[in-house]
C-alpha atoms as a PDB file:
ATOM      1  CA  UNK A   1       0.000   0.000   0.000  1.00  0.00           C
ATOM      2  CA  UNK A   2       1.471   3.374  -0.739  1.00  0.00           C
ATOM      3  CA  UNK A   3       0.791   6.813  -0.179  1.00  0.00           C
ATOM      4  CA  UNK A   4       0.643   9.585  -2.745  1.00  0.00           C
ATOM      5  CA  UNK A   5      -0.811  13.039  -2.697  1.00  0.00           C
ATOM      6  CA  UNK A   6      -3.419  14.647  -5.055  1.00  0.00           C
ATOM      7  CA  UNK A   7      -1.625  17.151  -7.602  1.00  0.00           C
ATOM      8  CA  UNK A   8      -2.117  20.634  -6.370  1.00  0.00           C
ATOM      9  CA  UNK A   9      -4.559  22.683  -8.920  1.00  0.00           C
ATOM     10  CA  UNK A  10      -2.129  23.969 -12.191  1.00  0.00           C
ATOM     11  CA  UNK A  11      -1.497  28.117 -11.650  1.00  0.00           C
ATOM     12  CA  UNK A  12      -1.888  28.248 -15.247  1.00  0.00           C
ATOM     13  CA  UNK A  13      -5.007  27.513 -15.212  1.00  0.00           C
ATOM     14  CA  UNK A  14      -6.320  30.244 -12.756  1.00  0.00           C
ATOM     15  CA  UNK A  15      -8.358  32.730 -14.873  1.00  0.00           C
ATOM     16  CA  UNK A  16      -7.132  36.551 -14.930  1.00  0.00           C
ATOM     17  CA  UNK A  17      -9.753  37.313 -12.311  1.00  0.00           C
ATOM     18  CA  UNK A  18      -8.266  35.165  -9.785  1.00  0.00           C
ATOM     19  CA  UNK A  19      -4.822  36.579 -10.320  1.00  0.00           C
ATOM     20  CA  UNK A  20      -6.949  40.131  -9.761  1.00  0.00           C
ATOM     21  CA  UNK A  21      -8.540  38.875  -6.668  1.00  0.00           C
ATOM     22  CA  UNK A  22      -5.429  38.026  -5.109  1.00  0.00           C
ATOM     23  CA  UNK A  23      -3.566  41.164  -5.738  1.00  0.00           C
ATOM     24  CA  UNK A  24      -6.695  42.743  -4.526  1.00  0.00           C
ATOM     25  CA  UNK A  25      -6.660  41.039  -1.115  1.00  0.00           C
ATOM     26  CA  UNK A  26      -2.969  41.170  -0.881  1.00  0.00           C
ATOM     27  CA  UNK A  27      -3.407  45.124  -0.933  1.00  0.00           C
ATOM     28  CA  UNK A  28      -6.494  45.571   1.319  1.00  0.00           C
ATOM     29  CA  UNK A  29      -4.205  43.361   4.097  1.00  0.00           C
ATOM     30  CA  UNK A  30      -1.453  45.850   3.752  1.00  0.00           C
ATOM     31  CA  UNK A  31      -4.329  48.648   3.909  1.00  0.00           C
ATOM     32  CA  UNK A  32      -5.892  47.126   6.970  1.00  0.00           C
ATOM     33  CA  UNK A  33      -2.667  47.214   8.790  1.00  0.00           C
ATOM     34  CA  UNK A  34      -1.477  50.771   7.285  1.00  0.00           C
ATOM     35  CA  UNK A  35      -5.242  52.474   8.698  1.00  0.00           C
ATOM     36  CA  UNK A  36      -4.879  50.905  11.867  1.00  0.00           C
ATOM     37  CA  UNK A  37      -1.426  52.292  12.153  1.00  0.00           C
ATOM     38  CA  UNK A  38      -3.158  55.981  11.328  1.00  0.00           C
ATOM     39  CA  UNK A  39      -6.090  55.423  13.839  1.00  0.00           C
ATOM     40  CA  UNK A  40      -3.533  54.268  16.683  1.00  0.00           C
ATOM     41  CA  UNK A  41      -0.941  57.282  15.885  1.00  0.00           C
ATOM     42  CA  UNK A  42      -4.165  60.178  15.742  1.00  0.00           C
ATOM     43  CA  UNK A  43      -5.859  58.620  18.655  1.00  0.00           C
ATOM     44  CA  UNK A  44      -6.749  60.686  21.931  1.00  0.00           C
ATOM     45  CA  UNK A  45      -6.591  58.069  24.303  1.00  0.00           C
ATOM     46  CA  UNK A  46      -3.745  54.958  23.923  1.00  0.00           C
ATOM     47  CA  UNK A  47      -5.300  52.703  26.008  1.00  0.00           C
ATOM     48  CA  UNK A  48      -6.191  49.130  27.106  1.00  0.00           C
ATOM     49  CA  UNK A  49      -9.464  48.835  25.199  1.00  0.00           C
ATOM     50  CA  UNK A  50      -7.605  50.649  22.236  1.00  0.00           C
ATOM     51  CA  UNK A  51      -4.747  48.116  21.931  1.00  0.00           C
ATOM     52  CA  UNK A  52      -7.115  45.711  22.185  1.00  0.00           C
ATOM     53  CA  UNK A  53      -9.663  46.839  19.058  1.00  0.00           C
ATOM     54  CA  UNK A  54      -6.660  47.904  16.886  1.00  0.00           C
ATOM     55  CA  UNK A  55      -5.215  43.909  17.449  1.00  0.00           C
ATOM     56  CA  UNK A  56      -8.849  42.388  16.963  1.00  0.00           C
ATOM     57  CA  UNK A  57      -8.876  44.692  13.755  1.00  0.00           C
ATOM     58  CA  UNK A  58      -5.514  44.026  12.560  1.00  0.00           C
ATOM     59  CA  UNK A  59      -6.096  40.663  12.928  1.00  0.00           C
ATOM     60  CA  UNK A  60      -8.290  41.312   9.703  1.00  0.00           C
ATOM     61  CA  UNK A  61      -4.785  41.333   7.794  1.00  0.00           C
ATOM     62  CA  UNK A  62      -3.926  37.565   8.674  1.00  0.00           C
ATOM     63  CA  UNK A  63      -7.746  36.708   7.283  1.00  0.00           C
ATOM     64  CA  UNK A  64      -7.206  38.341   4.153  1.00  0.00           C
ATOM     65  CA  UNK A  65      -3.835  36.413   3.217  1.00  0.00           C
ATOM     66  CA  UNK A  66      -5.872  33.463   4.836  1.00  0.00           C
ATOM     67  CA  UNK A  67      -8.396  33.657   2.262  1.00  0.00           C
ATOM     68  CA  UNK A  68      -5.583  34.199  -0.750  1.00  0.00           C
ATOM     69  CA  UNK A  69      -4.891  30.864   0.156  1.00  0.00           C
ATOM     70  CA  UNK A  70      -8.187  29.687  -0.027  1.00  0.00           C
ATOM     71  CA  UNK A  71      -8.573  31.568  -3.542  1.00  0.00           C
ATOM     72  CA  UNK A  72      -5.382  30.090  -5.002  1.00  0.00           C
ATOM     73  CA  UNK A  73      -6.637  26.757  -4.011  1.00  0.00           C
ATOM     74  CA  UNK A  74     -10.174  27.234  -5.623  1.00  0.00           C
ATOM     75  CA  UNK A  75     -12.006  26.750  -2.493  1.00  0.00           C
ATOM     76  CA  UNK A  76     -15.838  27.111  -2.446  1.00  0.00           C
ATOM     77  CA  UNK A  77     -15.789  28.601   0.881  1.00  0.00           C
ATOM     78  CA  UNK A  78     -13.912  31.641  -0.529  1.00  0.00           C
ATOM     79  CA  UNK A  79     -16.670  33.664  -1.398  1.00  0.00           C
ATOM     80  CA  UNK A  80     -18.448  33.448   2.523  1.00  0.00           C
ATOM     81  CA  UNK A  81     -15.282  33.815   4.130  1.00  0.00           C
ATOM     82  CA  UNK A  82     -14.341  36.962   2.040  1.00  0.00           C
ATOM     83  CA  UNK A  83     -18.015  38.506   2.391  1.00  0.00           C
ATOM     84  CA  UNK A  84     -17.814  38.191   6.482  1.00  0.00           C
ATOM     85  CA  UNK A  85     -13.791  39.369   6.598  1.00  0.00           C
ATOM     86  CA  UNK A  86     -14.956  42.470   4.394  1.00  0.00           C
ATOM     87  CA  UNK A  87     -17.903  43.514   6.058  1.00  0.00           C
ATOM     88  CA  UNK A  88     -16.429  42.945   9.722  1.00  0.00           C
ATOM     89  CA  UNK A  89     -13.250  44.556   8.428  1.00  0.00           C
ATOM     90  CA  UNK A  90     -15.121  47.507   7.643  1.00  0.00           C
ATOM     91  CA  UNK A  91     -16.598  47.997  11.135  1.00  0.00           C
ATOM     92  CA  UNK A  92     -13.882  46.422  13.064  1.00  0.00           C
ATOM     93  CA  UNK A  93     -11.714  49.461  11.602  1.00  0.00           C
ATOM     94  CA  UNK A  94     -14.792  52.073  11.989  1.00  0.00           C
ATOM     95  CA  UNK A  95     -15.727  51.945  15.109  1.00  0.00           C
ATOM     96  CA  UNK A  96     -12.121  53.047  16.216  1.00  0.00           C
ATOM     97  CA  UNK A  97     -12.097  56.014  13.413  1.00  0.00           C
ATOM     98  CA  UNK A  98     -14.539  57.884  15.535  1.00  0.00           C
ATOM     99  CA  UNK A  99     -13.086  59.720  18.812  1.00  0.00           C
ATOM    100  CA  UNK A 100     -15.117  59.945  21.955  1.00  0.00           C
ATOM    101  CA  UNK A 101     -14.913  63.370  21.544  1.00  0.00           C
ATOM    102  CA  UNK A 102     -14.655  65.915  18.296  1.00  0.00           C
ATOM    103  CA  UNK A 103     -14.210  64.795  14.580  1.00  0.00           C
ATOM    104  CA  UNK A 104     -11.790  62.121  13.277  1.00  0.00           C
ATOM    105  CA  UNK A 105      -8.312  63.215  11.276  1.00  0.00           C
ATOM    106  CA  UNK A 106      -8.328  63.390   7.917  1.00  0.00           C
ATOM    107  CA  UNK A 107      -5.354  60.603   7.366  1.00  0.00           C
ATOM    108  CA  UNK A 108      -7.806  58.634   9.204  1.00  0.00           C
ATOM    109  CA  UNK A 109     -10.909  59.284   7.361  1.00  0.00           C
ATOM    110  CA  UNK A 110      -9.496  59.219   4.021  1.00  0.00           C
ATOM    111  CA  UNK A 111      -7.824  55.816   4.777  1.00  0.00           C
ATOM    112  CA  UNK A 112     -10.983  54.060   5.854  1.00  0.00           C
ATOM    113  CA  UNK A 113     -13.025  55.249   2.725  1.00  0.00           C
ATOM    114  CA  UNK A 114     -10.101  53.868   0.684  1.00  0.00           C
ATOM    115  CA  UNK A 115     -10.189  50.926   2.974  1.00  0.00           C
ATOM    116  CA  UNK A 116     -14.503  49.824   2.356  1.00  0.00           C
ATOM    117  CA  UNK A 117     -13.711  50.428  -1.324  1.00  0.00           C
ATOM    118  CA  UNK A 118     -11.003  47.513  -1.105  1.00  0.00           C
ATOM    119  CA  UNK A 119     -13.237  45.676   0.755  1.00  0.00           C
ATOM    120  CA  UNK A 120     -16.405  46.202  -1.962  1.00  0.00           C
ATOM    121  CA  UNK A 121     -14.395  45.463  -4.300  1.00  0.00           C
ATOM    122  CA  UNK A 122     -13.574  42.261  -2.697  1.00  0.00           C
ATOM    123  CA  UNK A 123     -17.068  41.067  -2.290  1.00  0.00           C
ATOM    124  CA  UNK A 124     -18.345  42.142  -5.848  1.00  0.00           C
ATOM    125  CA  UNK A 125     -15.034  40.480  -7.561  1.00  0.00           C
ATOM    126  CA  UNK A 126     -16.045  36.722  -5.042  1.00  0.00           C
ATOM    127  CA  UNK A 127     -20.171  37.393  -6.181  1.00  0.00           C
ATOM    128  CA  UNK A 128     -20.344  38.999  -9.443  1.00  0.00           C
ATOM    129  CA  UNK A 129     -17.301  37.180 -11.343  1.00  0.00           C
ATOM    130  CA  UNK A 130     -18.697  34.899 -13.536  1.00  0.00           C
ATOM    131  CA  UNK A 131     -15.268  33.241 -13.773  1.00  0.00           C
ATOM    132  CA  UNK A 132     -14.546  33.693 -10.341  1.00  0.00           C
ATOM    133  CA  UNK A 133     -17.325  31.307  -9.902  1.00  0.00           C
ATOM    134  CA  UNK A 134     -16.900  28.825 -12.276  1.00  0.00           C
ATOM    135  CA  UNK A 135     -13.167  28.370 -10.319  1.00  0.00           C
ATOM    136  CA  UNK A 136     -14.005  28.664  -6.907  1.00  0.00           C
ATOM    137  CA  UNK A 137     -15.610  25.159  -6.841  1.00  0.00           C
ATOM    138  CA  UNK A 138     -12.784  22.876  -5.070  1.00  0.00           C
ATOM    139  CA  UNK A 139     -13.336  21.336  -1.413  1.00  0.00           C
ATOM    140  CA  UNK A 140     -11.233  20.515   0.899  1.00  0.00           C
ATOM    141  CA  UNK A 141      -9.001  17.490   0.849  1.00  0.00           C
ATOM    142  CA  UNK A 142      -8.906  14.440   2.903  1.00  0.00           C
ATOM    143  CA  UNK A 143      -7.374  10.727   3.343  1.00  0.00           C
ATOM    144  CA  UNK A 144      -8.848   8.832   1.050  1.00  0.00           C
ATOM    145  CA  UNK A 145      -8.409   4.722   1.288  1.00  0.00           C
ATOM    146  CA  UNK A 146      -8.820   2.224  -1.882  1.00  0.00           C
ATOM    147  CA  UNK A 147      -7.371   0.232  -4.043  1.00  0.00           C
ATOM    148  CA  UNK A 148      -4.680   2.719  -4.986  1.00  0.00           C
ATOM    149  CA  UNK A 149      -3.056   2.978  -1.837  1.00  0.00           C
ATOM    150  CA  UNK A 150      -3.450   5.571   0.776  1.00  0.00           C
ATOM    151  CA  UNK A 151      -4.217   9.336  -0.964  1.00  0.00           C
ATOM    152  CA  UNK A 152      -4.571  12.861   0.264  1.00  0.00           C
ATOM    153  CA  UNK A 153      -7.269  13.998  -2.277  1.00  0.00           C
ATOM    154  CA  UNK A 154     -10.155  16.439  -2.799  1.00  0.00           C
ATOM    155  CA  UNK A 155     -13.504  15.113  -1.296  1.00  0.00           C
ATOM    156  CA  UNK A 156     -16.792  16.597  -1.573  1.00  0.00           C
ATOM    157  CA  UNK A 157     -18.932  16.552   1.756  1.00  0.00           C
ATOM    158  CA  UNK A 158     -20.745  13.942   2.880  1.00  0.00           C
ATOM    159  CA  UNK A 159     -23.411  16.012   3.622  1.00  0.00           C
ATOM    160  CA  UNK A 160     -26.265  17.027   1.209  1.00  0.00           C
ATOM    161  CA  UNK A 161     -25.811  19.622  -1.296  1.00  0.00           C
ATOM    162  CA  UNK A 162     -25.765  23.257   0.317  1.00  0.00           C
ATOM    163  CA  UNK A 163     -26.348  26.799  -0.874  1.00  0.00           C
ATOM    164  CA  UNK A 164     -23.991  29.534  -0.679  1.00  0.00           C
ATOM    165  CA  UNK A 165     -26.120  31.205   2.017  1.00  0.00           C
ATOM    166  CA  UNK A 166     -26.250  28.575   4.424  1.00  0.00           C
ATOM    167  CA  UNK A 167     -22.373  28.828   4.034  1.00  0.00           C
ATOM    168  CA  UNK A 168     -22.428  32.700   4.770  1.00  0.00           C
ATOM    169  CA  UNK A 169     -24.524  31.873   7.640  1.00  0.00           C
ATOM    170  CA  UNK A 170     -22.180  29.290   9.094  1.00  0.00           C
ATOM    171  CA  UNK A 171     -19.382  31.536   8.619  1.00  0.00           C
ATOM    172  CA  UNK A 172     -21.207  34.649   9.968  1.00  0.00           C
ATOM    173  CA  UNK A 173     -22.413  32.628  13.102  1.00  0.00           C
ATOM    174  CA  UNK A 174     -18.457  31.909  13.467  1.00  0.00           C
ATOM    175  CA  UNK A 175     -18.230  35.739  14.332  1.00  0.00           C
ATOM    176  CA  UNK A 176     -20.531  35.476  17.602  1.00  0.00           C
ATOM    177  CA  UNK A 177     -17.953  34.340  20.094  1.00  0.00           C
ATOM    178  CA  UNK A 178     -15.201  36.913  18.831  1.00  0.00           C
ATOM    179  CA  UNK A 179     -17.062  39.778  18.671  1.00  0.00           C
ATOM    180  CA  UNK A 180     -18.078  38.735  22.150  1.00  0.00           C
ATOM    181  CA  UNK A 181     -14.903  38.561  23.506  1.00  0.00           C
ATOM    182  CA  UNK A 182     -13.540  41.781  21.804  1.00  0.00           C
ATOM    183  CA  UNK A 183     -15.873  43.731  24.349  1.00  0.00           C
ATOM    184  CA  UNK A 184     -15.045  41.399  27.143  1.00  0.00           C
ATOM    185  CA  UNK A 185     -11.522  41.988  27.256  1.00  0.00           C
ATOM    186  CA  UNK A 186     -11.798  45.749  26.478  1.00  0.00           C
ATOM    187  CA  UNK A 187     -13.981  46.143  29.744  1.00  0.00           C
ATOM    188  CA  UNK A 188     -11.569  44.674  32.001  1.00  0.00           C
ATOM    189  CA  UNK A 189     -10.363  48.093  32.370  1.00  0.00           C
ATOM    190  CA  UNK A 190     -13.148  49.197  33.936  1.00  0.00           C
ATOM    191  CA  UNK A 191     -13.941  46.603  36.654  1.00  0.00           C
ATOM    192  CA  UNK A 192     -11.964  49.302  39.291  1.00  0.00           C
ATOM    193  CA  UNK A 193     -14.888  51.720  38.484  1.00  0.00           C
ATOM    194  CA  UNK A 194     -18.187  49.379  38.581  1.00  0.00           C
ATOM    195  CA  UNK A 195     -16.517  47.134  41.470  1.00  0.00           C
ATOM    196  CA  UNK A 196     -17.074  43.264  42.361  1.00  0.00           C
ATOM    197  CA  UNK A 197     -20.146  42.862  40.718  1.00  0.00           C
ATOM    198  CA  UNK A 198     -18.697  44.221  37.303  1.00  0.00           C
ATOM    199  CA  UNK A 199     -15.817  41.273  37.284  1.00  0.00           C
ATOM    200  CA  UNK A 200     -17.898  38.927  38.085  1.00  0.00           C
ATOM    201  CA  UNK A 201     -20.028  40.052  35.144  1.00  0.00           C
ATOM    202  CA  UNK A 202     -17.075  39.988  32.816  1.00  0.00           C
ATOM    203  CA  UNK A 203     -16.129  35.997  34.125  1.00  0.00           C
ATOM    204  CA  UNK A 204     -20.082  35.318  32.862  1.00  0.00           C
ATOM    205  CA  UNK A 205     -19.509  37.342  29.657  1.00  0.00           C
ATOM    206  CA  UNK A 206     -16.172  35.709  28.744  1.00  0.00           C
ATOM    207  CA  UNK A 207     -17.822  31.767  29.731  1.00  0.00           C
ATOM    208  CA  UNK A 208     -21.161  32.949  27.667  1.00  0.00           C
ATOM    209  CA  UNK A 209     -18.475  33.866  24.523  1.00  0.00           C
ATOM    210  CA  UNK A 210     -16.563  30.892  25.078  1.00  0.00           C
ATOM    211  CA  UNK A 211     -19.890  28.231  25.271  1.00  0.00           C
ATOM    212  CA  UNK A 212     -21.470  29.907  22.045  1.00  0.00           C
ATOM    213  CA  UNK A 213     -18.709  28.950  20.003  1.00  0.00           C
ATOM    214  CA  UNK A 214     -19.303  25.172  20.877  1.00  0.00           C
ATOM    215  CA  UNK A 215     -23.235  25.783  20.413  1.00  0.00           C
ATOM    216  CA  UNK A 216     -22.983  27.584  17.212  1.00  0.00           C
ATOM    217  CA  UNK A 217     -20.802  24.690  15.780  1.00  0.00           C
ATOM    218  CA  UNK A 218     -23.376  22.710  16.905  1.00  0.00           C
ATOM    219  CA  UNK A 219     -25.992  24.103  15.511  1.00  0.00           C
ATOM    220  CA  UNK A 220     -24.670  24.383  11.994  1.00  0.00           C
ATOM    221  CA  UNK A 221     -23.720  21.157  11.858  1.00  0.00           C
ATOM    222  CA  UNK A 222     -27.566  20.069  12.113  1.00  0.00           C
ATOM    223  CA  UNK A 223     -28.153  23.101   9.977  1.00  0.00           C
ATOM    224  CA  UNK A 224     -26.308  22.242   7.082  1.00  0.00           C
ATOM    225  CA  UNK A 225     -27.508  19.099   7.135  1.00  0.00           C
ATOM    226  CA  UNK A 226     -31.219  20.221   6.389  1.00  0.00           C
ATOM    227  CA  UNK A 227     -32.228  19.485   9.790  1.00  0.00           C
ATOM    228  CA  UNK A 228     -35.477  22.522  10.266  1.00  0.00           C
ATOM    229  CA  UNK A 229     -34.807  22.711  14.169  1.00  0.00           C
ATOM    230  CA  UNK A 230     -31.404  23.960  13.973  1.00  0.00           C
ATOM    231  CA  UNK A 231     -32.647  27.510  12.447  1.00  0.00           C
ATOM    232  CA  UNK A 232     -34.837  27.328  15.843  1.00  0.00           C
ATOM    233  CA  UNK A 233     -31.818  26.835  17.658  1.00  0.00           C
ATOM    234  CA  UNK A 234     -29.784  29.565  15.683  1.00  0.00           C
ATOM    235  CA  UNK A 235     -32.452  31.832  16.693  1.00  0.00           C
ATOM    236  CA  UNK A 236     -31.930  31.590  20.568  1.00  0.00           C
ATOM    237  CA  UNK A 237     -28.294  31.298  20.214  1.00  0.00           C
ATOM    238  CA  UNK A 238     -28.355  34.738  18.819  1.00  0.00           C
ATOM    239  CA  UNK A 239     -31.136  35.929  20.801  1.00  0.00           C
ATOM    240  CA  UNK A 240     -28.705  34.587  24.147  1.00  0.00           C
ATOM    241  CA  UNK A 241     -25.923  36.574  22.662  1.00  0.00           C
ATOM    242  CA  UNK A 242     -27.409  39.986  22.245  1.00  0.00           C
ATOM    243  CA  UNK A 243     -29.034  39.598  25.912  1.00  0.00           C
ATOM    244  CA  UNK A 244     -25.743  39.466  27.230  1.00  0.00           C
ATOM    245  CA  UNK A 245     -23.115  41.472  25.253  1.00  0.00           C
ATOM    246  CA  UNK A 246     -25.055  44.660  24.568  1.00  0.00           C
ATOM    247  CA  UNK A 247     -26.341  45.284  28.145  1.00  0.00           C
ATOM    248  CA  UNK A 248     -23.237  44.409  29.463  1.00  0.00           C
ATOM    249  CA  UNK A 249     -21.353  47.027  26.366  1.00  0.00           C
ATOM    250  CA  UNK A 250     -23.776  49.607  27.687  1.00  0.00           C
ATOM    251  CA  UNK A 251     -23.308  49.134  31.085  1.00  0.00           C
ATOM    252  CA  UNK A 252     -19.314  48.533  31.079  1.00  0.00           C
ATOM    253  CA  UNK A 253     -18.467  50.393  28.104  1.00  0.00           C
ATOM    254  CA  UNK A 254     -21.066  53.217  27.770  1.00  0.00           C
ATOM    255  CA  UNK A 255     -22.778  54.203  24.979  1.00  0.00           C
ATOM    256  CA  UNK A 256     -19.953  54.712  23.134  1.00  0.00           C
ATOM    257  CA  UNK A 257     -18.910  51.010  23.693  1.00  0.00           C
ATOM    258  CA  UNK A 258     -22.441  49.855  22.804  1.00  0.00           C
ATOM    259  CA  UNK A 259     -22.046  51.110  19.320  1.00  0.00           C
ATOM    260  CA  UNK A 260     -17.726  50.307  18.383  1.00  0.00           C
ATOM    261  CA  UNK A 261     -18.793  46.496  19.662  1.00  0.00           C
ATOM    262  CA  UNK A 262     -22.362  46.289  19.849  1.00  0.00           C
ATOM    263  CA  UNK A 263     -23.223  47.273  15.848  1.00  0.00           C
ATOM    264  CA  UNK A 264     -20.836  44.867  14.674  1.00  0.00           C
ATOM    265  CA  UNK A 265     -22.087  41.858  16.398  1.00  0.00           C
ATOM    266  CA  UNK A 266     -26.082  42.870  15.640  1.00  0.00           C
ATOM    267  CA  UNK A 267     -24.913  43.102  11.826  1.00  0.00           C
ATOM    268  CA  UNK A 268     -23.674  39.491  11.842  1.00  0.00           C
ATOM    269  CA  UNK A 269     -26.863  38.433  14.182  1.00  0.00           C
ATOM    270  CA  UNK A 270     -28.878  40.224  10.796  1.00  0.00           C
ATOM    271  CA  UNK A 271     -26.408  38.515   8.201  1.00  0.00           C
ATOM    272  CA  UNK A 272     -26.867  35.283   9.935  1.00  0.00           C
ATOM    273  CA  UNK A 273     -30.298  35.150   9.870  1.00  0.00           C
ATOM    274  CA  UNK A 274     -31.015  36.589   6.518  1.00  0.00           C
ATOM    275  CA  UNK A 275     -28.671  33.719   4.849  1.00  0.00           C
ATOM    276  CA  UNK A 276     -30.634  31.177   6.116  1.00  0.00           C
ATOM    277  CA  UNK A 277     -33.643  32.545   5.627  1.00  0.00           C
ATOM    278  CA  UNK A 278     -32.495  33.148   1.839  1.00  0.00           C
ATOM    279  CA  UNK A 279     -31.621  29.528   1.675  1.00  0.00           C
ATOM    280  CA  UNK A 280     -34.725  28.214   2.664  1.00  0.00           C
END
């Protein structure tokens, strides 16, 4: 029995639009990283909950050369990976434009809108590409055991056929537990000024963020598998998740808090839920 490895798809082959695509995301990562360098240097306040956005955001960079990699290799979960890194990428970096107090820089403004037009271009490239489409068919690879030998090859799923919108809702259910925690750690700085009962708020927050990870990949593993209870389920994970992170934003992070982490996370509660319904 031997073991050989499926060929690799041919670069030749990849159609002009996917050598656009990946220049394209190649330069909104380096913009990501160059805006959040402008926000950080114009900002008022240098703090805790500041370091911590501008990492979350600049995190945004890694996903964007994460999903070149997924392009090059023709993946079909390019295009709802690259619609939920655009659109969070756009108000990861927003919500730290705005000052608590006065009107943003200029360097800062002018960076962002240069910034979303990356990131629309991104999503109409993955959704309105004709050839883009026709490429960005592959799935993932797996062992495979036969006759042959033992082989590393591309395998569909197992699981029934799926739409592209119950894939953007998998992927922008993905985004519950890290938009969660973004707020979580950001109010640690102010447990001093709401005292005991404020940490052990944060301790609930951050074991809530943590358990709706496992219970979102829970549910849409049932939910890509056609199973009708799962969008029940979906619906009071999500419901769960806004009754705890935006009263505890406003409470621990003000109003100002409730909108840089709150908006985000309601925006991929609405993506979520308009996917599946889309798919049904």
């Amino acid at each position: 029995m031997t073991a050989t490895r499926a060929a690799a798809p041919d670069p030749v082959r990849r159609p002009p639009a996917v050598r656009a695509l990946v220049v394209l995301l190649v330069v909104t990562a380096a913009a990501t990283v160059a805006v959040e360098a402008l926000n950080w240097w114009y900002a008022e306040e240098q703090g805790f909950g500041l370091a911590v956005r501008t990492g979350w955001a600049m995190l945004r960079a890694l996903g964007f050369l994460i999903l070149v990699w997924h392009v090059r290799r023709g993946r079909a979960g390019a295009k709802p990976f690259g619609l939920i890194l655009a659109v969070t990428t756009v108000f990861a970096v927003g919500r730290l434009l705005v000052p608590r107090d006065g009107l943003p820089a200029l360097p800062g403004v002018l960076g962002f809108a240069g910034l979303a037009a990356l990131c629309a271009a991104v999503v109409l490239l993955l959704y309105r590409s004709p050839a883009l489409g026709d490429y960005l068919v592959r799935h993932p690879g797996r062992l495979v055991v036969d006759r042959k030998g033992i082989s590393w090859q591309e395998a569909a799923p197992r699981r029934p056929q799926v739409t592209g919108w119950l894939l953007t809702a998998r992927v922008a259910a993905f985004t519950y537990a890290p938009l969660m925690l973004v707020p979580c750690l950001v109010s640690i700085g102010a447990i001093p000024d709401h005292g005991p009962l404020a940490l052990s708020a944060v301790v609930l927050w951050f074991l809530v963020a943590v358990g709706v990870s496992y219970a979102v990949l829970l549910a849409t593993f049932f939910l890509l598998r056609g199973r009708r209870w799962a969008g029940g389920l979906m619906w009071g994970i999500t419901a769960l998740v806004l009754l705890v992170d935006l009263p505890l934003c406003w409470w621990l992070l003000g109003g100002d808090g409730l909108i840089r982490d709150g908006a985000p996370l309601v925006v991929a509660a609405a993506l979520t839920h308009y996917s599946i319904g889309r798919a049904r």
